[in-house]
Protein backbone atom coordinates (compact mmCIF):
# COMPACT_ATOMS: atom_id res chain seq x y z
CA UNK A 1 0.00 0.00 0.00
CA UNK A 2 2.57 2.59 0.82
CA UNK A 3 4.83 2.06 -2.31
CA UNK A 4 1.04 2.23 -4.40
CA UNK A 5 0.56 5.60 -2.29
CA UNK A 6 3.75 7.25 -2.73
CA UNK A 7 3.39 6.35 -6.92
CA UNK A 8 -0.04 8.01 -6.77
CA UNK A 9 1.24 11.35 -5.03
CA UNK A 10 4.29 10.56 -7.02
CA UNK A 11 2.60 11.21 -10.15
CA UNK A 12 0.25 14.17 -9.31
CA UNK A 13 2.76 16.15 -7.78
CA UNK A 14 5.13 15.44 -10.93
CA UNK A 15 2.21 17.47 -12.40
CA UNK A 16 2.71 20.32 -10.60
CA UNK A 17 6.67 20.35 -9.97
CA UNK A 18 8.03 18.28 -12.68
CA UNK A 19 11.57 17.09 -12.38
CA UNK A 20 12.10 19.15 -9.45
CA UNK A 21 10.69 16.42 -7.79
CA UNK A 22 12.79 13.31 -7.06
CA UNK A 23 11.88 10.06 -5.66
CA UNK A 24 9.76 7.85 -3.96
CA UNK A 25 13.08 6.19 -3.07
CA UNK A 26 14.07 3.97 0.47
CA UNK A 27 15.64 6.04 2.34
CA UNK A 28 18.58 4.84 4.12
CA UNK A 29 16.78 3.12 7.19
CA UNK A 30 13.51 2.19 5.19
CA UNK A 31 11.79 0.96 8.89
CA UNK A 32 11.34 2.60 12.15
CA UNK A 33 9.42 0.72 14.84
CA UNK A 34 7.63 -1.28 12.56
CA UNK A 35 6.71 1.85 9.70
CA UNK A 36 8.26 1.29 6.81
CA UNK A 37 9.49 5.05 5.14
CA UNK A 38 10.00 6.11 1.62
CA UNK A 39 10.99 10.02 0.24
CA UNK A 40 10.62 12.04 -2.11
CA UNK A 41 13.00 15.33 -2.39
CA UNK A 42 11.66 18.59 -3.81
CA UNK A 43 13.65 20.86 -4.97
CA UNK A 44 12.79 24.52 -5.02
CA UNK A 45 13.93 27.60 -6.35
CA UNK A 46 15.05 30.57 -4.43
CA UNK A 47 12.60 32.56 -6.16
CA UNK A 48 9.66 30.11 -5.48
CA UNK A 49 7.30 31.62 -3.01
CA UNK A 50 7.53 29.10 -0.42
CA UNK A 51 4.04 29.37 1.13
CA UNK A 52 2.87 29.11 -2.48
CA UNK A 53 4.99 25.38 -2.43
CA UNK A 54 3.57 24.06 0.64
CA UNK A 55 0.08 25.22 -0.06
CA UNK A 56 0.15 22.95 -2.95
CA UNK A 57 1.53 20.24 -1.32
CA UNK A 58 -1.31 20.81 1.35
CA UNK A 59 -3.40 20.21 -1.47
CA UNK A 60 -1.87 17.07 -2.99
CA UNK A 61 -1.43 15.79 0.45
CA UNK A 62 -5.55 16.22 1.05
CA UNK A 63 -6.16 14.49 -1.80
CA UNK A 64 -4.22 11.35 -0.77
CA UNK A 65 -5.74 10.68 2.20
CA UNK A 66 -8.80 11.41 0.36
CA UNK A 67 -8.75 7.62 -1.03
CA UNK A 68 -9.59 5.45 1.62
CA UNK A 69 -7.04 2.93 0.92
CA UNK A 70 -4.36 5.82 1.83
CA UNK A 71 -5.81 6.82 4.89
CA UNK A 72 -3.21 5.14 6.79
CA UNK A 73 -0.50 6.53 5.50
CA UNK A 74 1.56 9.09 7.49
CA UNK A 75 3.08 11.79 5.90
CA UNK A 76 5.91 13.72 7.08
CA UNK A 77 7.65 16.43 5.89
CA UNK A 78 11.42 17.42 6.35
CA UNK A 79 12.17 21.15 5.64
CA UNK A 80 15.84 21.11 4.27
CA UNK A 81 16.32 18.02 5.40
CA UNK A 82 20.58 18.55 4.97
């Protein structure tokens, strides 16, 4: 379910950000306390209005747990994650 869920947002955010957007991939430790993780790694612009970025991916992310089967998926996000 969670590899099916990250292909769906996958693919509608690729809609919106294009190649900017990398992933799903494993990330290094793919399981914490029995969750397995995935990523995905946006990349943005200086120039970008931020609050424009995340209200998109406020929207995106709405309509993922919109699906019933995705309900259960937890989605966290990492703000320059480096």
């Amino acid at each position: 379910m969670l590899w099916k869920a990250a292909a769906t947002f996958g693919t509608e955010a690729r809609t919106r950000f294009g190649r900017r957007l990398l992933g799903p991939e494993p990330p290094a430790v793919d399981r914490i306390r029995g969750q397995f993780r995935l990523q995905f790694l946006l990349k943005i612009e200086k120039q970008l209005p931020v609050a424009a970025v995340k209200k998109e991916l406020s929207g995106l992310f709405d309509r993922l747990h919109a699906v019933p089967e995705f309900r259960p998926v937890d989605i966290v996000v990492d703000v320059d994650p480096q």
